[in-house]
N, C-alpha and C. Protein backbone atom coordinates (compact mmCIF):
# COMPACT_ATOMS: atom_id res chain seq x y z
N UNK A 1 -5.56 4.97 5.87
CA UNK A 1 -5.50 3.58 6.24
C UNK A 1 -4.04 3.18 6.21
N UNK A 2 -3.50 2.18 7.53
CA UNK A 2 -2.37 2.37 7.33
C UNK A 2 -2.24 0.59 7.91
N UNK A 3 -1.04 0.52 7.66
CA UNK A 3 -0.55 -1.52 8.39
C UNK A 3 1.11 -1.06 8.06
N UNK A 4 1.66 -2.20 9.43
CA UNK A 4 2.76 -2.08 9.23
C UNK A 4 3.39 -3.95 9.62
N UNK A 5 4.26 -3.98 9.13
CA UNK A 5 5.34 -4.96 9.34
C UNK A 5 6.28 -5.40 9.79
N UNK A 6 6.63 -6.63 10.51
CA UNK A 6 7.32 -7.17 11.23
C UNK A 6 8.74 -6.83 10.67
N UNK A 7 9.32 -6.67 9.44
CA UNK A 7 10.36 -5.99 8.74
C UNK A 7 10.62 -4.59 9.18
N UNK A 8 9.56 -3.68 9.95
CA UNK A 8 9.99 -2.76 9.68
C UNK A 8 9.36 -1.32 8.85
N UNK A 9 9.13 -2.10 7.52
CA UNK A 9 8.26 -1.11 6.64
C UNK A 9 6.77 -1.21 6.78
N UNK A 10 6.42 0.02 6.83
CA UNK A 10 4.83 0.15 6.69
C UNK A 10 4.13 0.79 5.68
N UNK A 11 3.06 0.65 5.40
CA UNK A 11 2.09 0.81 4.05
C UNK A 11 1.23 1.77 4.45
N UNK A 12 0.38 2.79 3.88
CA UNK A 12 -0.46 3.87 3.69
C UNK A 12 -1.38 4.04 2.82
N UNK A 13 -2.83 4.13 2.53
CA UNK A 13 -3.35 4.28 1.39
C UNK A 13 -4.05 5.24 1.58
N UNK A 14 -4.39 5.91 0.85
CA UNK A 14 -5.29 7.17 0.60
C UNK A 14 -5.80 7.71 -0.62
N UNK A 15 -7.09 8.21 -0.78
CA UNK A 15 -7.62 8.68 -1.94
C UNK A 15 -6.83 9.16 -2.93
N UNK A 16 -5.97 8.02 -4.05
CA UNK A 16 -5.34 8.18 -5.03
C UNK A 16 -4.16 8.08 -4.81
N UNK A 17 -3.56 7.54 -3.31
CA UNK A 17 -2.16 7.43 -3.17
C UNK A 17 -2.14 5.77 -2.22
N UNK A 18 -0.61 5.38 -2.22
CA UNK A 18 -0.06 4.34 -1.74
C UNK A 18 1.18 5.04 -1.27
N UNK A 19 1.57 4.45 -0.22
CA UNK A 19 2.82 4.93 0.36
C UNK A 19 3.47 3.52 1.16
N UNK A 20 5.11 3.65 1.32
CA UNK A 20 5.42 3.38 1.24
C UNK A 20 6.45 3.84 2.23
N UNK A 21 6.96 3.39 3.88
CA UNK A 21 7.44 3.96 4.77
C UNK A 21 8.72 2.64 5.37
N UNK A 22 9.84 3.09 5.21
CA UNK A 22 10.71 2.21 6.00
C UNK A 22 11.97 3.29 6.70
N UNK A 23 13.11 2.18 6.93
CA UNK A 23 14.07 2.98 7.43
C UNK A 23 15.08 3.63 7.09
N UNK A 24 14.83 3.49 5.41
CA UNK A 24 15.97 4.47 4.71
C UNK A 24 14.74 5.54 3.95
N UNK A 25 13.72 5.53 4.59
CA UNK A 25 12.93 6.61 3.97
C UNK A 25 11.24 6.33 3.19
N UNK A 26 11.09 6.97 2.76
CA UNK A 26 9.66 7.11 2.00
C UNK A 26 9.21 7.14 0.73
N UNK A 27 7.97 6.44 0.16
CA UNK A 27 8.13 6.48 -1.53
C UNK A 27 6.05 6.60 -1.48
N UNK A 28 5.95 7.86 -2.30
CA UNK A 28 4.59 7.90 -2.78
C UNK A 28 4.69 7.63 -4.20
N UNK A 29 3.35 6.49 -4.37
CA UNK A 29 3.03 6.59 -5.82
C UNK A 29 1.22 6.76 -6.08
N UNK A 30 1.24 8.17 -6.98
CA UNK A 30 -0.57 7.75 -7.15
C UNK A 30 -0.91 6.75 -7.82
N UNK A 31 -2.05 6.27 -7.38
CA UNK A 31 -2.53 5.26 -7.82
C UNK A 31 -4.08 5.49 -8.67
N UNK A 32 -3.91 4.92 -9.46
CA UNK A 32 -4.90 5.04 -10.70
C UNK A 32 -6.40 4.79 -10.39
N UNK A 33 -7.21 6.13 -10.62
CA UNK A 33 -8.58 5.95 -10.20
C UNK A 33 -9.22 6.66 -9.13
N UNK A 34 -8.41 7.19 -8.24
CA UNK A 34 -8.38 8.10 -7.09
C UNK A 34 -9.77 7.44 -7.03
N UNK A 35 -9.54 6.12 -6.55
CA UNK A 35 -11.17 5.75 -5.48
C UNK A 35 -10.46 6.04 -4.16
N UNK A 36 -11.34 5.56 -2.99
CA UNK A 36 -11.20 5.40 -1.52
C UNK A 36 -10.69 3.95 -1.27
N UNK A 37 -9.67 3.90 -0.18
CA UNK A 37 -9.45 3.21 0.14
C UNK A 37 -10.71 2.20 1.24
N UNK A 38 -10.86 0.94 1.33
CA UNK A 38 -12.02 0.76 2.31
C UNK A 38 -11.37 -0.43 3.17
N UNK A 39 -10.22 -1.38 2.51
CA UNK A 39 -9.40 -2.24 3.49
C UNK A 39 -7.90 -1.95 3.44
N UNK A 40 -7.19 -2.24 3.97
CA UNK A 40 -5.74 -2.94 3.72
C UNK A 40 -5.32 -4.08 5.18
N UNK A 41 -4.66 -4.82 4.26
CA UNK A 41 -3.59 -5.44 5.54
C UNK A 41 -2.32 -6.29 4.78
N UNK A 42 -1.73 -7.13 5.43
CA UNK A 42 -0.87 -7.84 4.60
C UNK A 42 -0.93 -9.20 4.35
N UNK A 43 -0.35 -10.09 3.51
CA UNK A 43 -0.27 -10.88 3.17
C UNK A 43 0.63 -12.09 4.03
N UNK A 44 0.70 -13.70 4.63
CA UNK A 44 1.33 -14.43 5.20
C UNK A 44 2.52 -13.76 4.89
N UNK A 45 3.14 -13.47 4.52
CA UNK A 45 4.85 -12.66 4.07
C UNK A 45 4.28 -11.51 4.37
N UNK A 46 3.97 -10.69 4.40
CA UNK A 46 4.25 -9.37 5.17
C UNK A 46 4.10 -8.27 3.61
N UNK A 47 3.33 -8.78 3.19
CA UNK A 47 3.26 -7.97 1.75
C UNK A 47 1.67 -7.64 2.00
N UNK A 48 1.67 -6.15 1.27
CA UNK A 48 0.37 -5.74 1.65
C UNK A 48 -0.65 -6.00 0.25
N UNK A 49 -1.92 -5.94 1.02
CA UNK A 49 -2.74 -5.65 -0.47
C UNK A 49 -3.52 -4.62 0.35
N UNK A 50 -4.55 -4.65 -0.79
CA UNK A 50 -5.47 -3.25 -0.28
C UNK A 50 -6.96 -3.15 -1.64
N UNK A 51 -7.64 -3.16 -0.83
CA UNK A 51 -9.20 -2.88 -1.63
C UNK A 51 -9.71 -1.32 -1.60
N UNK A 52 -10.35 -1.05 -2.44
CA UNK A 52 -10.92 0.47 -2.70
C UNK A 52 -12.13 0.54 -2.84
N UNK A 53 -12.95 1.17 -3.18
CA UNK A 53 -14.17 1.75 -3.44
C UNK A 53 -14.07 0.68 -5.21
N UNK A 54 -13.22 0.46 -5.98
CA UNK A 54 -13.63 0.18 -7.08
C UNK A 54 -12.97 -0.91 -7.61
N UNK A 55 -11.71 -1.37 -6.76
CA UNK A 55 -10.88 -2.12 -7.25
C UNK A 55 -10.12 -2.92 -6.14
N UNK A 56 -9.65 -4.36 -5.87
CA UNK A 56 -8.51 -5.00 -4.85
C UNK A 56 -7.14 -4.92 -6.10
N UNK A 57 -6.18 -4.39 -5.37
CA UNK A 57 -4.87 -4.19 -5.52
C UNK A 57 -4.34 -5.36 -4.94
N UNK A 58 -4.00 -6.73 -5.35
CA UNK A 58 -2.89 -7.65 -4.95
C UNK A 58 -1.68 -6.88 -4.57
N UNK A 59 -0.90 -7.85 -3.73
CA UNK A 59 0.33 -7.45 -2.68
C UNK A 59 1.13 -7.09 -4.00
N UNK A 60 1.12 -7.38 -5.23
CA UNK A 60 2.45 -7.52 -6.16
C UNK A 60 2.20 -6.31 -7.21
N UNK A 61 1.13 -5.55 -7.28
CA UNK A 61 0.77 -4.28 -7.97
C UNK A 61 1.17 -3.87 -6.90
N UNK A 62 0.82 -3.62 -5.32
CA UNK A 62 1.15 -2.14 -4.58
C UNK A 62 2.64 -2.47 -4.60
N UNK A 63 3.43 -3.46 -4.09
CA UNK A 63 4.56 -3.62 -4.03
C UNK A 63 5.30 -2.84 -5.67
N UNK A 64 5.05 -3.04 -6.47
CA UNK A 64 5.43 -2.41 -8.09
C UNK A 64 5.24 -1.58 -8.30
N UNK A 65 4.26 -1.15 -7.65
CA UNK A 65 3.61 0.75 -7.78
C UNK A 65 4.48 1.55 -7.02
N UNK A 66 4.99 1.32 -5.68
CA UNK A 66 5.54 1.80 -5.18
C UNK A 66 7.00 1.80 -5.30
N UNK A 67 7.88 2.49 -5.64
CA UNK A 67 9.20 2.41 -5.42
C UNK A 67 10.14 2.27 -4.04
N UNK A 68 11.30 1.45 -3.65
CA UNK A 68 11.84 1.15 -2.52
C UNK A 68 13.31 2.06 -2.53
């Protein structure tokens, strides 16, 4: 599952991962619980969230989980 942004950077989720794609490069972080991803998109600002099989991740955990 993937969304991207008017900035530029785009988001990725996958069974136990978040990613993290712009133009100085790439950042994976696993994410706790290895459920399935079942939504993502972003937020009025361009910040993503994302729901799973067990849990919604607000824009400000994936944004923190992930390193820039």
């Amino acid at each position: 599952m993937a969304v991207a942004g008017a900035d530029g950077a785009a988001w990725a989720a996958g069974a136990g991962v978040v990613m993290r794609f712009d133009q100085s490069g790439a950042a994976v972080e696993a994410s706790e619980g290895g459920s399935r991803p079942v939504a993502m998109g972003l937020d009025e600002d361009g910040v993503p969230w994302l729901v799973t099989e067990r849990e919604v991740l607000l824009a400000e955990e994936i944004v923190d989980a992930v390193p820039s």
